[in-house]
C-alpha atoms as a PDB file:
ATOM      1  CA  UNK A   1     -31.428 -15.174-184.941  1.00  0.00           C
ATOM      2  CA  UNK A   2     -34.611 -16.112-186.501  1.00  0.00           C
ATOM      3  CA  UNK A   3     -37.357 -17.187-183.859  1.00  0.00           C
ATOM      4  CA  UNK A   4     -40.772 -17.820-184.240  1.00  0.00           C
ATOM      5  CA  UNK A   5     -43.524 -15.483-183.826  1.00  0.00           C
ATOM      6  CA  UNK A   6     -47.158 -16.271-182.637  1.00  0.00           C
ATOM      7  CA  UNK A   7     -49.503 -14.052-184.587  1.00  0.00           C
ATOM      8  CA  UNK A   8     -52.414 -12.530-181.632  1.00  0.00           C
ATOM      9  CA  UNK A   9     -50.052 -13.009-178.336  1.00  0.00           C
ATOM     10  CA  UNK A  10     -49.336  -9.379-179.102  1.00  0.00           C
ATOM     11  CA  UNK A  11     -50.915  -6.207-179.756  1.00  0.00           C
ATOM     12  CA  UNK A  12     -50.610  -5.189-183.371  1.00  0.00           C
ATOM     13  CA  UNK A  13     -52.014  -1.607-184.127  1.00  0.00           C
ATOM     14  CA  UNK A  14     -52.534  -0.976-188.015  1.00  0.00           C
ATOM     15  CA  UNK A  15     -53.209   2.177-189.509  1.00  0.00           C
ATOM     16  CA  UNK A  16     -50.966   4.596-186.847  1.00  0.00           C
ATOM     17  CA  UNK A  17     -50.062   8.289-188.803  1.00  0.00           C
ATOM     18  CA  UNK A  18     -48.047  10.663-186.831  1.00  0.00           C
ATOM     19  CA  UNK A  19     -44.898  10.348-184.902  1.00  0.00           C
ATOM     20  CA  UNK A  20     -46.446  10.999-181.615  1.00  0.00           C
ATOM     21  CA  UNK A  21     -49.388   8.026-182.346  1.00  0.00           C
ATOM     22  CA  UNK A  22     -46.550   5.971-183.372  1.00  0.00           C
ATOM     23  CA  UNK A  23     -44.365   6.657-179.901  1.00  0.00           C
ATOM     24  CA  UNK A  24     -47.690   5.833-177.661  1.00  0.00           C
ATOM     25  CA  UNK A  25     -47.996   2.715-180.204  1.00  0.00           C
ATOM     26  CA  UNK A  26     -45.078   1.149-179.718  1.00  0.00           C
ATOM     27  CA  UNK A  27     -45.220   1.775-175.783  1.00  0.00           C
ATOM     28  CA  UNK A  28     -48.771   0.015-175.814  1.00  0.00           C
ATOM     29  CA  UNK A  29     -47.388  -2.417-177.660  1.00  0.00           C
ATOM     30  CA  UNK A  30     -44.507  -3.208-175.489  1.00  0.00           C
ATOM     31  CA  UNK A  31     -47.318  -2.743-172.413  1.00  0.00           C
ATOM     32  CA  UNK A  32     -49.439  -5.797-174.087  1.00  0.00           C
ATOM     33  CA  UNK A  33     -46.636  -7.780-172.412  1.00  0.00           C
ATOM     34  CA  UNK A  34     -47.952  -7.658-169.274  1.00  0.00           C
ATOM     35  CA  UNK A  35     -51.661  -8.114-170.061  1.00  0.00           C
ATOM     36  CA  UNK A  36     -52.921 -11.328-168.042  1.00  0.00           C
ATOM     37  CA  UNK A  37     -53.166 -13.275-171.562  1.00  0.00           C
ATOM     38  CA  UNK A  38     -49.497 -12.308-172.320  1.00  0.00           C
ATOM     39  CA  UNK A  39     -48.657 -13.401-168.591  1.00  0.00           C
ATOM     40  CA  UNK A  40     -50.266 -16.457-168.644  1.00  0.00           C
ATOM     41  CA  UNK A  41     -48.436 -17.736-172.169  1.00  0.00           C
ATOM     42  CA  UNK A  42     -45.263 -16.723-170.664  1.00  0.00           C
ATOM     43  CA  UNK A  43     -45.604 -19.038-167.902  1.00  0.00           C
ATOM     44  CA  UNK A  44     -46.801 -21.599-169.926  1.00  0.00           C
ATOM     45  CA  UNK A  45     -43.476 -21.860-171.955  1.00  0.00           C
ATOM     46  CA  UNK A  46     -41.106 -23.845-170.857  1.00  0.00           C
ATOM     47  CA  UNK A  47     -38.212 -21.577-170.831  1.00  0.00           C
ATOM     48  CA  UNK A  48     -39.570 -18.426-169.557  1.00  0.00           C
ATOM     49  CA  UNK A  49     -37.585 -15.843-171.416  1.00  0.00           C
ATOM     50  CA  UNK A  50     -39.595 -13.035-172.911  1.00  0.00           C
ATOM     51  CA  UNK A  51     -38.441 -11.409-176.485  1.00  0.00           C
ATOM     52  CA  UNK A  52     -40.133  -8.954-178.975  1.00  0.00           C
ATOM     53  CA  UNK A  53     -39.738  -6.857-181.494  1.00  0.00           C
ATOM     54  CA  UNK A  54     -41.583  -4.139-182.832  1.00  0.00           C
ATOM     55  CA  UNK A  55     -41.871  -4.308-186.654  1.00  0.00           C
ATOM     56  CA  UNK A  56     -43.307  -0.874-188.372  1.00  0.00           C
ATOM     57  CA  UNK A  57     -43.702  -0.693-191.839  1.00  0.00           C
ATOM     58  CA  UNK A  58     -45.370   0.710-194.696  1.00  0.00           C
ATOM     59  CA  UNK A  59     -49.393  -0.518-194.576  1.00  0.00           C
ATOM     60  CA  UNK A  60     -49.642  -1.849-198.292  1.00  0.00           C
ATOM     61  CA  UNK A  61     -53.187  -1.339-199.262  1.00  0.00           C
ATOM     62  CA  UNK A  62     -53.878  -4.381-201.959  1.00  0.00           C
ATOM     63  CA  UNK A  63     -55.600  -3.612-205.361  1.00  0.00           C
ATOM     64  CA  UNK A  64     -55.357  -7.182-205.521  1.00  0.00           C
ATOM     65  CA  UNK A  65     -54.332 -10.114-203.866  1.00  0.00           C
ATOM     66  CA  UNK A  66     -53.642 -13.877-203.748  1.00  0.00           C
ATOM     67  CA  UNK A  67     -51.240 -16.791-203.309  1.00  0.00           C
ATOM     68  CA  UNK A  68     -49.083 -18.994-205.487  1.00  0.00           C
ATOM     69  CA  UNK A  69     -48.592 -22.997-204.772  1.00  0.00           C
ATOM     70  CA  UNK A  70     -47.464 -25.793-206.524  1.00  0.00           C
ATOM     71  CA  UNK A  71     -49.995 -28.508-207.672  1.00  0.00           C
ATOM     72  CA  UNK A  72     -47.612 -31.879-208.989  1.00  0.00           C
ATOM     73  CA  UNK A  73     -45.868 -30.119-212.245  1.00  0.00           C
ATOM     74  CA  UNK A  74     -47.960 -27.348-212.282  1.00  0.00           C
ATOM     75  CA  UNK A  75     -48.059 -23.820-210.462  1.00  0.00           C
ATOM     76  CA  UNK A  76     -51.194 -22.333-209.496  1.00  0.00           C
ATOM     77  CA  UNK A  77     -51.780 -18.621-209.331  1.00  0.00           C
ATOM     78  CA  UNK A  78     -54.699 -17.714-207.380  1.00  0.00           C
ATOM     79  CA  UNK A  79     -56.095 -13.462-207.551  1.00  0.00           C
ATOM     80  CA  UNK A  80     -58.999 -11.632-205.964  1.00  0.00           C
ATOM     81  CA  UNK A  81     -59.516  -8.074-205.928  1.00  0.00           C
ATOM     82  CA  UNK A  82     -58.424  -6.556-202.490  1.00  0.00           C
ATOM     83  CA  UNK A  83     -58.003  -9.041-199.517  1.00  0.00           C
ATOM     84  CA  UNK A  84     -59.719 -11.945-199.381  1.00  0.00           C
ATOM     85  CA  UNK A  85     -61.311 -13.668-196.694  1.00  0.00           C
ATOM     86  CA  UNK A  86     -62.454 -17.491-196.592  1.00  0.00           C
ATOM     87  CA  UNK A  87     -65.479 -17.203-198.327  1.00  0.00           C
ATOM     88  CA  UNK A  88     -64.081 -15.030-201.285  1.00  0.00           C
ATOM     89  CA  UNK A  89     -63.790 -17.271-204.276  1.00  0.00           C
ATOM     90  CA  UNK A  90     -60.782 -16.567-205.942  1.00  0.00           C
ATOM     91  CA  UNK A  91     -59.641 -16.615-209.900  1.00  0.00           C
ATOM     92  CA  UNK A  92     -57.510 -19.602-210.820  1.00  0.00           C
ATOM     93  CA  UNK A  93     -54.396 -19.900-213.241  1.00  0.00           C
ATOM     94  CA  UNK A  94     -52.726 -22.809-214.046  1.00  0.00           C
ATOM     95  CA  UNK A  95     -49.528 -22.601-215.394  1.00  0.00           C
ATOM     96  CA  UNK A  96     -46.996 -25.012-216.859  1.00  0.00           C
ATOM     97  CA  UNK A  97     -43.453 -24.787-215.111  1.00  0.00           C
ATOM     98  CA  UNK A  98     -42.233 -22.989-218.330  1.00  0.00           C
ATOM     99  CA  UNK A  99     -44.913 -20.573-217.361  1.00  0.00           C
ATOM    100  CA  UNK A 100     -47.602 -21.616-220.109  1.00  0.00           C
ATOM    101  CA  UNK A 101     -51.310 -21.048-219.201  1.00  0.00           C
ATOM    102  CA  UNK A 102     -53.217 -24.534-219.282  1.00  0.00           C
ATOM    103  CA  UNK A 103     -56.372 -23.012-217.433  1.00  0.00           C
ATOM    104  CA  UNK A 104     -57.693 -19.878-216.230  1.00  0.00           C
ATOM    105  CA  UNK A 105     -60.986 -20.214-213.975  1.00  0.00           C
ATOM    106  CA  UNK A 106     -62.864 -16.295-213.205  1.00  0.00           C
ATOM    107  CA  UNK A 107     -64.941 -16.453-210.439  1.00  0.00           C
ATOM    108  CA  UNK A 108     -67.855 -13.668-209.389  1.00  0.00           C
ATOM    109  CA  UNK A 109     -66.547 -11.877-206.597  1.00  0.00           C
ATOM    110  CA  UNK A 110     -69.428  -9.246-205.065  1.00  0.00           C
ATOM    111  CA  UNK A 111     -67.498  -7.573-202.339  1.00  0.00           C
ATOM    112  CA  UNK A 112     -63.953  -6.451-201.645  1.00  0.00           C
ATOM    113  CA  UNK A 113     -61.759  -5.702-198.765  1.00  0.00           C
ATOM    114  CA  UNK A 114     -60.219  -2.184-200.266  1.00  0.00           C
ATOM    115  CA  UNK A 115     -59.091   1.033-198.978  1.00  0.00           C
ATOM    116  CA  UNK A 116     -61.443   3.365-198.484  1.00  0.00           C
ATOM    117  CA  UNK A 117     -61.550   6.701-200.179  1.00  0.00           C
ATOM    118  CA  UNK A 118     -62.628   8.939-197.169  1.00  0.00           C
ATOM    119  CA  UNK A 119     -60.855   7.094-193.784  1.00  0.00           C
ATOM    120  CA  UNK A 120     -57.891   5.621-195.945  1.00  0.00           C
ATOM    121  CA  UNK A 121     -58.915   2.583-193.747  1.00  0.00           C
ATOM    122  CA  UNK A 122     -59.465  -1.213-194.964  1.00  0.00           C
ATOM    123  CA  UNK A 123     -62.917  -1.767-195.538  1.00  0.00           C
ATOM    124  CA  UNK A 124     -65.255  -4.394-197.147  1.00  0.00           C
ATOM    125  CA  UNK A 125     -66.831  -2.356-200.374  1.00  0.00           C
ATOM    126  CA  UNK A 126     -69.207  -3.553-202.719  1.00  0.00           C
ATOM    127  CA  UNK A 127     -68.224  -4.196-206.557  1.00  0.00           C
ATOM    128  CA  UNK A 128     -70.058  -3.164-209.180  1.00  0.00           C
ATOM    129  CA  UNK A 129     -71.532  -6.031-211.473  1.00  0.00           C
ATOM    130  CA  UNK A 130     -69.033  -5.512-214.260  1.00  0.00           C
ATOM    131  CA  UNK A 131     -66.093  -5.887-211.563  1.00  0.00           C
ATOM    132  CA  UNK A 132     -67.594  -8.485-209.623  1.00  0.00           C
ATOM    133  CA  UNK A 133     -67.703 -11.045-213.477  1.00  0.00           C
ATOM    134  CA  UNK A 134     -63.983  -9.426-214.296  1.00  0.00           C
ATOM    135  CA  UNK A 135     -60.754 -11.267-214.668  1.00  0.00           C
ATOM    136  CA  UNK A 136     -58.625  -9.824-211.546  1.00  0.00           C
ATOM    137  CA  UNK A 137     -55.177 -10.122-213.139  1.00  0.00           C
ATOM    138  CA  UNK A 138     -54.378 -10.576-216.956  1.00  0.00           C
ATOM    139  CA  UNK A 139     -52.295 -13.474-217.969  1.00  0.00           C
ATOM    140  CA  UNK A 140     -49.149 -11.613-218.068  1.00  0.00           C
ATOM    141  CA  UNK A 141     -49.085 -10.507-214.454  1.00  0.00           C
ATOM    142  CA  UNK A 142     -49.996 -14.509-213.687  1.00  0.00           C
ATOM    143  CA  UNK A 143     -46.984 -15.360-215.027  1.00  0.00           C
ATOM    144  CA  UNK A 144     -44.659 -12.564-213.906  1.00  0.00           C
ATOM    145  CA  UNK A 145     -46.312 -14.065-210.288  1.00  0.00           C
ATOM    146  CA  UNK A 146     -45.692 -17.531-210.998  1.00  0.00           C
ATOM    147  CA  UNK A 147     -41.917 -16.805-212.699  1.00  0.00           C
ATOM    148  CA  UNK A 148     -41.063 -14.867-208.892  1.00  0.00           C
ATOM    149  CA  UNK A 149     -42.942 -18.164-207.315  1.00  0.00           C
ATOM    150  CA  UNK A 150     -40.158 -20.301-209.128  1.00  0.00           C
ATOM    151  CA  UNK A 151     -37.415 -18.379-208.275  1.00  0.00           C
ATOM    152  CA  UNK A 152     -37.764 -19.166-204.995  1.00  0.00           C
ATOM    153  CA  UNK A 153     -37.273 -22.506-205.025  1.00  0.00           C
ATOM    154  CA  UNK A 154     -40.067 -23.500-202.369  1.00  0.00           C
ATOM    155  CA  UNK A 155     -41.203 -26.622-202.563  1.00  0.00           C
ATOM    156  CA  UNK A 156     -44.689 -27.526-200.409  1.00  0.00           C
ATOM    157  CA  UNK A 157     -45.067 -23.862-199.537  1.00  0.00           C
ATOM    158  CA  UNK A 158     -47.549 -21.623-200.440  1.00  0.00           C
ATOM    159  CA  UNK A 159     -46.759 -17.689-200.810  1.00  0.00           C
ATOM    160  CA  UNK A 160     -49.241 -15.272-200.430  1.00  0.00           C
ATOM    161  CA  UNK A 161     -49.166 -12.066-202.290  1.00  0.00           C
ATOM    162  CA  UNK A 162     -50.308  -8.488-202.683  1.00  0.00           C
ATOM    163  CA  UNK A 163     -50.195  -6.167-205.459  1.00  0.00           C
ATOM    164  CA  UNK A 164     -50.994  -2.489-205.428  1.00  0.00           C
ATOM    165  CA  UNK A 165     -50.657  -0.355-208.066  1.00  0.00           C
ATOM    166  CA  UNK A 166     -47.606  -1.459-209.888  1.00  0.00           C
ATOM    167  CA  UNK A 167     -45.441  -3.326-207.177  1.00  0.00           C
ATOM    168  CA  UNK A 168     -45.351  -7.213-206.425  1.00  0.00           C
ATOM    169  CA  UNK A 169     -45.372  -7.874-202.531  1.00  0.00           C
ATOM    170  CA  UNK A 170     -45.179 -11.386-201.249  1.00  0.00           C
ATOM    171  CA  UNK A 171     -46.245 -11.382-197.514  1.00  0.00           C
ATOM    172  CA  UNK A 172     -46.981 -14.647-196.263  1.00  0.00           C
ATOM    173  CA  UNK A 173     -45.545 -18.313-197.009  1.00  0.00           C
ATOM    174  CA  UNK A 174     -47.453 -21.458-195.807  1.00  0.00           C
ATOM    175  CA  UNK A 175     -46.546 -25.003-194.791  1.00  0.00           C
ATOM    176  CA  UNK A 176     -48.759 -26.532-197.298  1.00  0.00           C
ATOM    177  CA  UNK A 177     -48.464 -30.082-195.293  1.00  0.00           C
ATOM    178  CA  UNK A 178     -49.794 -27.964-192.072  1.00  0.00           C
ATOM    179  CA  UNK A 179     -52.701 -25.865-194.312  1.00  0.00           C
ATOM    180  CA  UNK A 180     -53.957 -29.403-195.183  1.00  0.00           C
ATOM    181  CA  UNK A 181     -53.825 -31.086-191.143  1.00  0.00           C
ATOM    182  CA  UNK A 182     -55.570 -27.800-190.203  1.00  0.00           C
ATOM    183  CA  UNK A 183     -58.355 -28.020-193.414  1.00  0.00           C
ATOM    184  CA  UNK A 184     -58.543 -31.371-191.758  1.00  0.00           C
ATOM    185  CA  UNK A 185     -59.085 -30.952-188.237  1.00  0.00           C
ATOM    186  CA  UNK A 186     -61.648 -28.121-189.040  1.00  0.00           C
ATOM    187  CA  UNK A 187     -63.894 -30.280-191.589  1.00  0.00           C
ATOM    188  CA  UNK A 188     -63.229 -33.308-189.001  1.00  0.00           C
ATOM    189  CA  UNK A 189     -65.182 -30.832-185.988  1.00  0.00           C
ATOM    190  CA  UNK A 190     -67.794 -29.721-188.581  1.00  0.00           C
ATOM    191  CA  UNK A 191     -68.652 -33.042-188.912  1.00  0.00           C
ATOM    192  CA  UNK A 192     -69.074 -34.175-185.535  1.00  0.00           C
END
């Protein structure tokens, strides 16, 4: 059965090489139950039943990434070079629904959050001036994004995406409707 998860009333540990690092990881994982945070949300539910699941996959390291939303008729593809975070601007295609490009908006982007070469880890990393004024994905790839958008026939969602070298990962969809209450309540608390 499908239940939902609350992203942060776990631990999540990134990063983990080695099947020894990986056996203490998923026994400090299963420990964060008992943390007083953990504790506390337990006995704040209503039916106090405890279930987890320890997910381990693959860390994809993004060369680029994004999301893909519907805007009326047309379907927006959105890139930026590694992760993004809220104050990344990202690149902008708009596509018709028979996968047409109206518009494509490039935006500067000065830093990245890439792998890094020597600790493998995610890290923010400058880009050089050419980069930073560069188109992050060409129009084919925008359309090869928004053609897998389409084929999943979500409607008010919006699917984020990562792509690394060659491969097309989507990671993340959003309630568009709930994205726009919480862009809401935020802008409503920065204004008081």
């Amino acid at each position: 059965p499908l239940t939902q998860s609350n992203t942060g009333d776990y631990l999540s540990l990134l990063h983990v090489k080695g099947k020894e690092k990986l056996f203490k990881s998923i026994i400090a994982i299963f420990a964060s139950l008992f943390s007083v945070e953990s504790i506390k949300n337990i006995m704040s539910q209503t039916k106090k039943k405890i279930e987890i699941s320890v997910i381990i996959q693959k860390m994809i390291i993004p060369y680029i990434s994004g999301n893909i939303s519907h805007d009326s008729d047309d379907i927006i593809v959105k890139a930026c070079y590694g992760l993004s975070d809220e104050k990344t601007l990202l690149d902008k295609f708009v596509l018709s629904n028979n996968l047409e490009i109206k518009t494509i908006t490039v935006e500067r982007q000065k830093t990245a959050y890439m792998q890094d070469v020597d600790t493998e880890k995610l890290a923010k990393v400058e880009l050089t001036e050419i980069k930073a004024d560069n188109q992050k994905i060409n129009e084919k790839q925008a359309q090869t994004l928004a053609r897998l958008f389409k084929r999943t026939e979500l409607k008010n969602k919006k699917i984020e995406y990562i792509i690394d070298k060659e491969n097309y990962y989507f990671t993340q969809v959003l309630n568009m409707e709930e994205e726009k209450e919480i862009k809401q309540k935020e802008s409503s608390h920065e204004n008081v």
